[in-house]
Protein backbone atom coordinates (compact mmCIF):
# COMPACT_ATOMS: atom_id res chain seq x y z
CA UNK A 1 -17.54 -19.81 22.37
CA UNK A 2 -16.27 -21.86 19.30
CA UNK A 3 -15.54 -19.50 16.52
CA UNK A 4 -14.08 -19.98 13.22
CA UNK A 5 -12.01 -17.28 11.24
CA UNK A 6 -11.26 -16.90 7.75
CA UNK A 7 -8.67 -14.74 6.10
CA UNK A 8 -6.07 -15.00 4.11
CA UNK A 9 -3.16 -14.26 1.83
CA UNK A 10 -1.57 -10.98 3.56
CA UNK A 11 -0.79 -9.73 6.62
CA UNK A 12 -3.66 -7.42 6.21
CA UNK A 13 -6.27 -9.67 6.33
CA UNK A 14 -4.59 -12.31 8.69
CA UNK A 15 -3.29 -9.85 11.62
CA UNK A 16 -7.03 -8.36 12.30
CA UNK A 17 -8.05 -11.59 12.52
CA UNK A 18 -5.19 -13.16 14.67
CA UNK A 19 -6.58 -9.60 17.09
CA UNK A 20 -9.78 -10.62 16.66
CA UNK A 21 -8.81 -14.30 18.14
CA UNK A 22 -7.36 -12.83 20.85
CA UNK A 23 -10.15 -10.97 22.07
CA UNK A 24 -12.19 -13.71 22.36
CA UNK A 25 -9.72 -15.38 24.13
CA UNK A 26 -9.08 -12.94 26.42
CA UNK A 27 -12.85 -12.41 27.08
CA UNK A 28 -13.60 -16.20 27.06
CA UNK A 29 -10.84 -17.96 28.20
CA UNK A 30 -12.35 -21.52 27.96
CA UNK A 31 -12.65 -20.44 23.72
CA UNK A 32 -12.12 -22.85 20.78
CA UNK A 33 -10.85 -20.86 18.05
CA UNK A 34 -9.81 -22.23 14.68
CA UNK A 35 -9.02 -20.88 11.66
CA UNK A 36 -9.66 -21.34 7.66
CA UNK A 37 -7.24 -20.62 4.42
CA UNK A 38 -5.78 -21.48 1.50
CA UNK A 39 -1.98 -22.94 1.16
CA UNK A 40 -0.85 -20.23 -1.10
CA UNK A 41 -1.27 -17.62 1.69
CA UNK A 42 0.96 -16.27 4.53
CA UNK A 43 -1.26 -17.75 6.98
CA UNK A 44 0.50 -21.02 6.47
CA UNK A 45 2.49 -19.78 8.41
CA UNK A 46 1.10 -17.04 10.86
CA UNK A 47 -1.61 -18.66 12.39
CA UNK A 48 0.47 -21.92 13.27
CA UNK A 49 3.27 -19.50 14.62
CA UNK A 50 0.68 -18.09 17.14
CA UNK A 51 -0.65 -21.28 18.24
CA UNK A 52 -4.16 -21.65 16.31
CA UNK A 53 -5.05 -25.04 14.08
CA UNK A 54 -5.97 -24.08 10.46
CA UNK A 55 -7.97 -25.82 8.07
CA UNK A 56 -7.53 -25.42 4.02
CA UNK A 57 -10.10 -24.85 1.14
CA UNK A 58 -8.85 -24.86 -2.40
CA UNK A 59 -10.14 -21.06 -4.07
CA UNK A 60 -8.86 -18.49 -5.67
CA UNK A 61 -9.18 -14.91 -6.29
CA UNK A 62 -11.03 -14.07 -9.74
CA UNK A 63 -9.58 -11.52 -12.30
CA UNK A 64 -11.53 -9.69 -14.83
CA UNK A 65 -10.64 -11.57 -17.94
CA UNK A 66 -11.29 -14.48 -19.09
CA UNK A 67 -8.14 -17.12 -19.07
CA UNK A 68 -7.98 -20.95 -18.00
CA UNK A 69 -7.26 -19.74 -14.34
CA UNK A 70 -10.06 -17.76 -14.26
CA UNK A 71 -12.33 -20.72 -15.31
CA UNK A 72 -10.60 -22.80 -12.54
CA UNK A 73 -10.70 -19.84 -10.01
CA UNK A 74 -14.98 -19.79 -10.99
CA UNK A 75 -15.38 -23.35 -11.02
CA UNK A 76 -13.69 -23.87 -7.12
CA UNK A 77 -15.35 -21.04 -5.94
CA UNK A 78 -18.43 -23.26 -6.08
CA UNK A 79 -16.82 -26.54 -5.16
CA UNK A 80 -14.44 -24.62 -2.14
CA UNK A 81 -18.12 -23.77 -0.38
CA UNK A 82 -18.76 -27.75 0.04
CA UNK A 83 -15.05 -28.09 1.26
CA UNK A 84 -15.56 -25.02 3.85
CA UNK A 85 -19.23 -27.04 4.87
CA UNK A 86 -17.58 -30.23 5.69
CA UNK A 87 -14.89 -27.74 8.13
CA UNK A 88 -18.06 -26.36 9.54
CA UNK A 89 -19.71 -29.59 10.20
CA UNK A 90 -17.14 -30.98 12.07
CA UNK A 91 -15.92 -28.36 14.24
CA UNK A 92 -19.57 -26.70 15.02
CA UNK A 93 -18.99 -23.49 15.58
CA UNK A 94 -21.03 -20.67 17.15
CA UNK A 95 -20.01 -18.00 14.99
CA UNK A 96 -17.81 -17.64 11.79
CA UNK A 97 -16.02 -14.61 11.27
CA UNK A 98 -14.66 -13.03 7.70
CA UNK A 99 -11.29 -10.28 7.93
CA UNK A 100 -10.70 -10.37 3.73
CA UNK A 101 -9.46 -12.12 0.89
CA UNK A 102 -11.05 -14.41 -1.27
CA UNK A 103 -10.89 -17.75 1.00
CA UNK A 104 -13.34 -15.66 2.92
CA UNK A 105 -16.27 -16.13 -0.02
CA UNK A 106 -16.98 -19.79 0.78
CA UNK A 107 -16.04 -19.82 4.47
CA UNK A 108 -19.11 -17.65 5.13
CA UNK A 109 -21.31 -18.29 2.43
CA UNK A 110 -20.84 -21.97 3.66
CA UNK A 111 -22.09 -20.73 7.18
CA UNK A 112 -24.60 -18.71 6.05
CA UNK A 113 -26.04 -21.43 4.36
CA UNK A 114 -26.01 -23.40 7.53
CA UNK A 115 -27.57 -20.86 9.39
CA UNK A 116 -24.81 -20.35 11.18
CA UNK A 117 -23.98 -16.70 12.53
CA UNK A 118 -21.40 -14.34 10.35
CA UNK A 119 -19.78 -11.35 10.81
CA UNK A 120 -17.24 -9.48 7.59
CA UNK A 121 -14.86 -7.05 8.28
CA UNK A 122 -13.82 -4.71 5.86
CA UNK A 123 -10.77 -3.16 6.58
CA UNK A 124 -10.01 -0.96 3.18
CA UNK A 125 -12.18 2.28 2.19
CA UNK A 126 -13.20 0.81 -0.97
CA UNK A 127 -14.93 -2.45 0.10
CA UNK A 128 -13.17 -5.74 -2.17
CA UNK A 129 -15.24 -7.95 -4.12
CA UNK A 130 -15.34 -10.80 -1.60
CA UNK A 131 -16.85 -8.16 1.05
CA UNK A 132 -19.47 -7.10 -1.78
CA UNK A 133 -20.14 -10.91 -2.63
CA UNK A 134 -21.11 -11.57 1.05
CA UNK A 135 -22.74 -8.19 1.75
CA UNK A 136 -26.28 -10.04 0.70
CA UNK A 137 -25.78 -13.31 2.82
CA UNK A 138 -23.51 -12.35 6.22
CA UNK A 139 -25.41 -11.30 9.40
CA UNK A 140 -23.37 -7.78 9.63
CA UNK A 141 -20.72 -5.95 7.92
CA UNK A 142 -17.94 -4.69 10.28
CA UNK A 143 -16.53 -1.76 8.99
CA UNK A 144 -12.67 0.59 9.42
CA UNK A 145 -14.03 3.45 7.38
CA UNK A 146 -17.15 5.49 7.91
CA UNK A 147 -16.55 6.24 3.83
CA UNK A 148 -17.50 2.23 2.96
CA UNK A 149 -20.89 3.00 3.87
CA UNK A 150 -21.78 4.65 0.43
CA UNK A 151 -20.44 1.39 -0.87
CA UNK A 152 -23.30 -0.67 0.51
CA UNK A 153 -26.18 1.49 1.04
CA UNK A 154 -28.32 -1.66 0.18
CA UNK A 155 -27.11 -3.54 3.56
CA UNK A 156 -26.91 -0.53 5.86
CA UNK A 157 -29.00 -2.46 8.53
CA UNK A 158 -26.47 -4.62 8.93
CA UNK A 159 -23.49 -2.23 9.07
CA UNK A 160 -21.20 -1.30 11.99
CA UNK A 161 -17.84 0.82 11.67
CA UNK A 162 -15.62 -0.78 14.45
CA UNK A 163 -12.18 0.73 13.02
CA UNK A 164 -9.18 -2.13 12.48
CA UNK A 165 -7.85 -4.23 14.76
CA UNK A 166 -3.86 -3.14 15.47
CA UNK A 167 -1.56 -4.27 17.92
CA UNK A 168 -2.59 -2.22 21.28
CA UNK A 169 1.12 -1.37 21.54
CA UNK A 170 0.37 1.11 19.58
CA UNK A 171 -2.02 3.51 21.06
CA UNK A 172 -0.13 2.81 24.63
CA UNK A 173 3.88 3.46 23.30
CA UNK A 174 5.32 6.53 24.70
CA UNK A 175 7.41 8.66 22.22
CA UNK A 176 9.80 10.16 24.50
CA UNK A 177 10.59 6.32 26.06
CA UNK A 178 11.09 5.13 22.49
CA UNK A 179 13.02 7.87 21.56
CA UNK A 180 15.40 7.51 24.64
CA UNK A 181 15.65 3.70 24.20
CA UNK A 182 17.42 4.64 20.65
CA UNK A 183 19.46 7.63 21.65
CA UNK A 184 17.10 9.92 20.07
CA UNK A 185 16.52 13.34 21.16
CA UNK A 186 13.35 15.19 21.85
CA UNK A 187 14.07 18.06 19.50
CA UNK A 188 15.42 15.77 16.86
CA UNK A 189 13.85 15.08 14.07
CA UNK A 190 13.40 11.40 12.90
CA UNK A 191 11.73 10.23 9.44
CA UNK A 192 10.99 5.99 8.88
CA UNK A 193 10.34 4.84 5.23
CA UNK A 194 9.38 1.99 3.80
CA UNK A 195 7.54 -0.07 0.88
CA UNK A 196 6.21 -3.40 3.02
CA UNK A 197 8.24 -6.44 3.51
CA UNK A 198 9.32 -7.83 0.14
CA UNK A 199 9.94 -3.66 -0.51
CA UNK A 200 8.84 -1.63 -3.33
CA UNK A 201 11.14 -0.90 -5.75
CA UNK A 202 9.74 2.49 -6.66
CA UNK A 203 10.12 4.11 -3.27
CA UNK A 204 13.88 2.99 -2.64
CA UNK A 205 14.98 4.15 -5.92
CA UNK A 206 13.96 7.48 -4.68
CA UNK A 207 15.05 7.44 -1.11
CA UNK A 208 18.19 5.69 -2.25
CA UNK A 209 18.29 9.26 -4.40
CA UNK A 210 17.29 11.50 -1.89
CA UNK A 211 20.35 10.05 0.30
CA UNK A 212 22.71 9.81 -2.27
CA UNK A 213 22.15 13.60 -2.80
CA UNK A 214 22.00 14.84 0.24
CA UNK A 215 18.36 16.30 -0.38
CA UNK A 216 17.55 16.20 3.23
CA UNK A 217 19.21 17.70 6.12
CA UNK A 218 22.17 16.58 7.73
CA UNK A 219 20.48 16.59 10.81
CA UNK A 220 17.68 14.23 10.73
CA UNK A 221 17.62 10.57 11.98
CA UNK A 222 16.29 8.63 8.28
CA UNK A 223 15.88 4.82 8.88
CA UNK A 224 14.55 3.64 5.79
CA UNK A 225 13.74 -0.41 5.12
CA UNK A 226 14.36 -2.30 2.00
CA UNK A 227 12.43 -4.96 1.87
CA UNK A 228 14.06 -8.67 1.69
CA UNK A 229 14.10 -8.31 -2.75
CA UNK A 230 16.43 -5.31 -2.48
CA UNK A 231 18.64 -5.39 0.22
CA UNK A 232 22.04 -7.19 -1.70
CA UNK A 233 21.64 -3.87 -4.05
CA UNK A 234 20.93 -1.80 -1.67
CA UNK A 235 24.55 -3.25 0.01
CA UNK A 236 26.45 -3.03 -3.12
CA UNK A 237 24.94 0.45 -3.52
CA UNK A 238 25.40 2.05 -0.24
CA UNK A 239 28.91 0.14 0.74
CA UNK A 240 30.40 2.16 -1.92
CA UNK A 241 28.92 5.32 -0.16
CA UNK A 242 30.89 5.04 2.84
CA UNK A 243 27.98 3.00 4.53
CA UNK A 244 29.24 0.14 6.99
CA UNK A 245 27.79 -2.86 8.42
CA UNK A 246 26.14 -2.49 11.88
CA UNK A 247 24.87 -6.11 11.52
CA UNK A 248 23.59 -8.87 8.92
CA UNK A 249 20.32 -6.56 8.72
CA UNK A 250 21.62 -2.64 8.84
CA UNK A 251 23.81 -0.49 7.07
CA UNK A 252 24.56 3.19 9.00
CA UNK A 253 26.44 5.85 8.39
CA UNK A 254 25.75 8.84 10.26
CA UNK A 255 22.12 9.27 11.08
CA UNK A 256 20.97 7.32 8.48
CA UNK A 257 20.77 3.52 8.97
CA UNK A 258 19.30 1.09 6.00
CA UNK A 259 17.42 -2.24 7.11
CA UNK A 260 16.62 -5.01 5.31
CA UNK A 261 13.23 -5.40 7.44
CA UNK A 262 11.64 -3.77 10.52
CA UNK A 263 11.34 -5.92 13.40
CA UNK A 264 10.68 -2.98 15.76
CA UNK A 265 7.73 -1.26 13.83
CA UNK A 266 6.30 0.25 16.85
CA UNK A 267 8.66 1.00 18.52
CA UNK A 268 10.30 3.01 15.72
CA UNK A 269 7.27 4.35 14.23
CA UNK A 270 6.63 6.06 18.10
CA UNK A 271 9.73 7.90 17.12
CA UNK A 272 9.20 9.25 14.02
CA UNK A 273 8.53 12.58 13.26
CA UNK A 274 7.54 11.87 9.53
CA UNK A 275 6.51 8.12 7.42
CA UNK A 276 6.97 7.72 4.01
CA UNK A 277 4.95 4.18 3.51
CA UNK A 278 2.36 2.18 1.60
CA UNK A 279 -1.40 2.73 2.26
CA UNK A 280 -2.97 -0.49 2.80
CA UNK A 281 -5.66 -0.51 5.54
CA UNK A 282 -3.22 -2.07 8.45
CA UNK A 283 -0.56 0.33 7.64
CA UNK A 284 -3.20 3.41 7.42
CA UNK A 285 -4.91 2.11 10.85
CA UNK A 286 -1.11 1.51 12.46
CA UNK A 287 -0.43 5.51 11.27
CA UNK A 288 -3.12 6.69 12.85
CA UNK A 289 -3.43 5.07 15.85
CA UNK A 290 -0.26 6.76 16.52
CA UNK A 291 -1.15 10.29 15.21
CA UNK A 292 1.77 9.99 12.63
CA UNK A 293 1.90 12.42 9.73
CA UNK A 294 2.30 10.21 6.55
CA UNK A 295 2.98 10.73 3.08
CA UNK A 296 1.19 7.69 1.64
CA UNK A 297 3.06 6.34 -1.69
CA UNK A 298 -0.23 3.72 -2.71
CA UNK A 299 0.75 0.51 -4.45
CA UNK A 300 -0.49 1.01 -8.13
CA UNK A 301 -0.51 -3.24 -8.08
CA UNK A 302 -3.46 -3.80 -6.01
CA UNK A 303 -7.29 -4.51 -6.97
CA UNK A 304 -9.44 -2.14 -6.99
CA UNK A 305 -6.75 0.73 -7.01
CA UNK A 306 -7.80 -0.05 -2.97
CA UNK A 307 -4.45 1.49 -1.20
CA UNK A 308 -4.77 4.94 -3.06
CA UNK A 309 -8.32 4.93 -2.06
CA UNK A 310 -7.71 4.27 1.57
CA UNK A 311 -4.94 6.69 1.44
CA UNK A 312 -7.32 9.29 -0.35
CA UNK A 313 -10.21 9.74 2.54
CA UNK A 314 -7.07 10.83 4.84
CA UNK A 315 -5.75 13.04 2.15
CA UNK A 316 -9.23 14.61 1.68
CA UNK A 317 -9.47 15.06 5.60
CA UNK A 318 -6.24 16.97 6.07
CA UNK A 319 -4.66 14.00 7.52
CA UNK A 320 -1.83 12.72 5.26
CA UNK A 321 0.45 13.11 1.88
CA UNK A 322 -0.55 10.99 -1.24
CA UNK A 323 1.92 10.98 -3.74
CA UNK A 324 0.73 8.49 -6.69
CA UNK A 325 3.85 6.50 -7.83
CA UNK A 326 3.60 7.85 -11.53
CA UNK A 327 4.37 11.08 -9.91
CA UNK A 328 7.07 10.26 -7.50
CA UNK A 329 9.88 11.35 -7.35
CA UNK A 330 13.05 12.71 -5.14
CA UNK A 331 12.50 16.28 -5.98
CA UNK A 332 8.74 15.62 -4.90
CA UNK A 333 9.34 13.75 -2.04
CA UNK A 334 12.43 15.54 -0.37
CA UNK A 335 10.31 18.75 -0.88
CA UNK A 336 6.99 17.89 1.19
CA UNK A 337 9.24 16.13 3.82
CA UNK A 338 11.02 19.50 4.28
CA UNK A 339 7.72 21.60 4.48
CA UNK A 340 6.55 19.76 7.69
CA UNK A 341 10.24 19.29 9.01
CA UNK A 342 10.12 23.20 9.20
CA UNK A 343 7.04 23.35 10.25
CA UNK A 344 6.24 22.02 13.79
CA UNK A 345 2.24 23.37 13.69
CA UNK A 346 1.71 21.64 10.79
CA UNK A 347 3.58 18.46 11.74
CA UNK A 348 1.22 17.79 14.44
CA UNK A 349 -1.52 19.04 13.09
CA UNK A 350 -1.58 16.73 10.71
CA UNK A 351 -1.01 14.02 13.43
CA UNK A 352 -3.88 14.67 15.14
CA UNK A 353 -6.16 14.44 11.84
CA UNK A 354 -4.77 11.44 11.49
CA UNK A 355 -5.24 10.07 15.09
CA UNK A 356 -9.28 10.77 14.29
CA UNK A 357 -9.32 7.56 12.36
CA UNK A 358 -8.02 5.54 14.84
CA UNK A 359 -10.75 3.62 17.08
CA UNK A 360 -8.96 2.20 20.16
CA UNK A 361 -11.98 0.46 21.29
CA UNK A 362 -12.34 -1.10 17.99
CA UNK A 363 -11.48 -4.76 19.63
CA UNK A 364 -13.96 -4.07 21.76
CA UNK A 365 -16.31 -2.92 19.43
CA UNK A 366 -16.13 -6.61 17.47
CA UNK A 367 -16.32 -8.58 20.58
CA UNK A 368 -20.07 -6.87 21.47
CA UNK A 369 -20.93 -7.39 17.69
CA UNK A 370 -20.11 -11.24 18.02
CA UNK A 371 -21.57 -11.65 21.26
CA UNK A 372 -24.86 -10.62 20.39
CA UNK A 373 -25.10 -12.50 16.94
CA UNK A 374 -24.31 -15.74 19.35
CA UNK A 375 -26.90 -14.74 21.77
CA UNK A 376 -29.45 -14.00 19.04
């Protein structure tokens, strides 16, 4: 098979596809894979890093007023489609495949055109524009949430929910290995935080509060990430505090250790208890293939409003905390993490909600999808 995947710009849209890849590969190892973006994304660097050649389109996403980059953004998402059909031409693919962002638009509309197979996925609850631009020309619509559907009742015949592609390390980790591997007992109780890699200001303000006042108890295991932007305060900060160095990338004291980034999400996500996170679609879909309880802290920066959406359908189902980030605060926050600490039923109840919007077979799931639209 010789496929060609678009998407682009965060790690969102460019892990599902780099699992999507891999599937085929593993299926069909004799596979050509290749892969389409823009130079302003993080797949300049990603999809080298794992091995795959990428091509380039100049587009851009379009906001919803009129300025000169808007202007340019319409004008190249006409002349990007000729760019993405001269790609197409000369790598002949059997099947193009869509996982998000705007690069996505002429990628497959370029196919399309070509009569080439497509397949979308749509990996957030509310679909994005590019996903709603396609919906009329793609061959079918891979969906993570069952809710999308009322999104696009005019393409339902070509609609699938497959879930989201996540590492499979994370439906196979075993909590009690992880746990032992860090020193951390059964009984204990162990909360992870974070606001994404760069870090979100917002949410360390108010765990850097919650710590600083001793709003938890004394003891829980709290690692908490900063993000790269905010670590140097978060040293000058915490230093004074009686926190010292472990390495370059931690600060401990106690129980509670400070990163600047998480290299070992799965592993320490097996361990925890409790997440305090961001609800984009891969960090919803990495939550819940572990059956974590969550309190979901959306990013009010995002189009669409799309992460407090996502995080709403598992709010709805009994699955998760959603805190908005208007309302945030220590009080708030230190208060629902003590309800489920002290409250084991609930803890995993809320788990298990959570684990019902995980598909593990979702992988699987694609690969049938793309198999047929080649054989048809």
């Amino acid at each position: 098979m010789r496929a060609l995947i678009s998407g682009g710009g965060t790690g969102g849209h460019i892990n599902p596809a780099l699992a999507i890849a891999e599937k085929i590969k593993k299926e069909e190892k004799d596979s050509v894979i290749e892969f389409v973006g823009t130079k302003k994304g993080l797949e300049t660097k990603l999809i080298p890093k794992e091995g795959y050649e990428i091509h380039y389109v100049h587009v851009e996403g379009i906001k919803r007023k009129l300025t000169l980059e808007n202007i340019k953004a319409a004008a190249e998402a006409v002349t990007s489609v000729f760019e993405a059909r001269r790609i197409i031409k000369k790598f002949k693919p059997d099947i193009v495949i869509g996982t998000g962002g705007y690069v996505c638009w002429p990628v497959l509309r370029a196919a399309a055109m070509m009569n080439i197979p497509t397949a979308v996925h749509e990996s957030n609850a509310f679909p994005g524009v590019t996903t709603k631009m396609l919906a009329k020309y793609v061959d079918r619509i891979l969906l993570n949430f069952e809710e999308s559907k009322k999104y696009l009742t005019a393409y339902a015949k070509k609609i699938s929910v497959v879930g989201n592609p996540v590492k499979g390390k994370m439906f196979s980790l075993s909590r009690e290995e992880c746990r032992s591997k860090f020193g951390i007992g059964a009984e204990d109780k162990f909360i992870l935080s974070y606001g994404g890699s760069l870090g979100a200001k917002m949410i360390n303000e108010t765990v850097f509060d919650m710590i600083s006042r001793n709003m938890l108890p004394k003891n829980i295991y709290h690692v908490h990430a900063t993000g790269n932007m905010y670590w140097d305060e978060a040293k000058r900060r915490f230093s004074a505090e009686g926190f010292s160095e472990k390495d370059e990338n931690t600060l401990k004291k106690n129980r509670i250790e400070l990163k600047r980034y998480i290299y070992n999400m799965p592993e320490l996500m097996a361990c925890a208890d409790i997440v305090v996170c961001r609800s984009g679609a891969m960090t919803v879909s990495e939550v819940a293939s572990m059956g974590k309880t969550a309190i979901f802290i959306p990013s009010p920066n995002v189009t669409d409003n799309h992460q407090y959406k996502n995080a709403l359908v598992l709010k709805n189902a009994g699955a998760a905390e959603l805190i908005e980030e208007k309302d945030l605060t220590s009080e708030k926050l230190a208060g629902i993490i003590c309800k489920y600490l002290s409250d084991t039923s609930l803890l995993r109840q809320t788990g298990d909600r959570a684990r019902e919007f995980a598909e593990p077979k979702c992988l699987d799931k694609i690969y049938r999808e793309i198999e047929s639209l080649v054989a048809e």
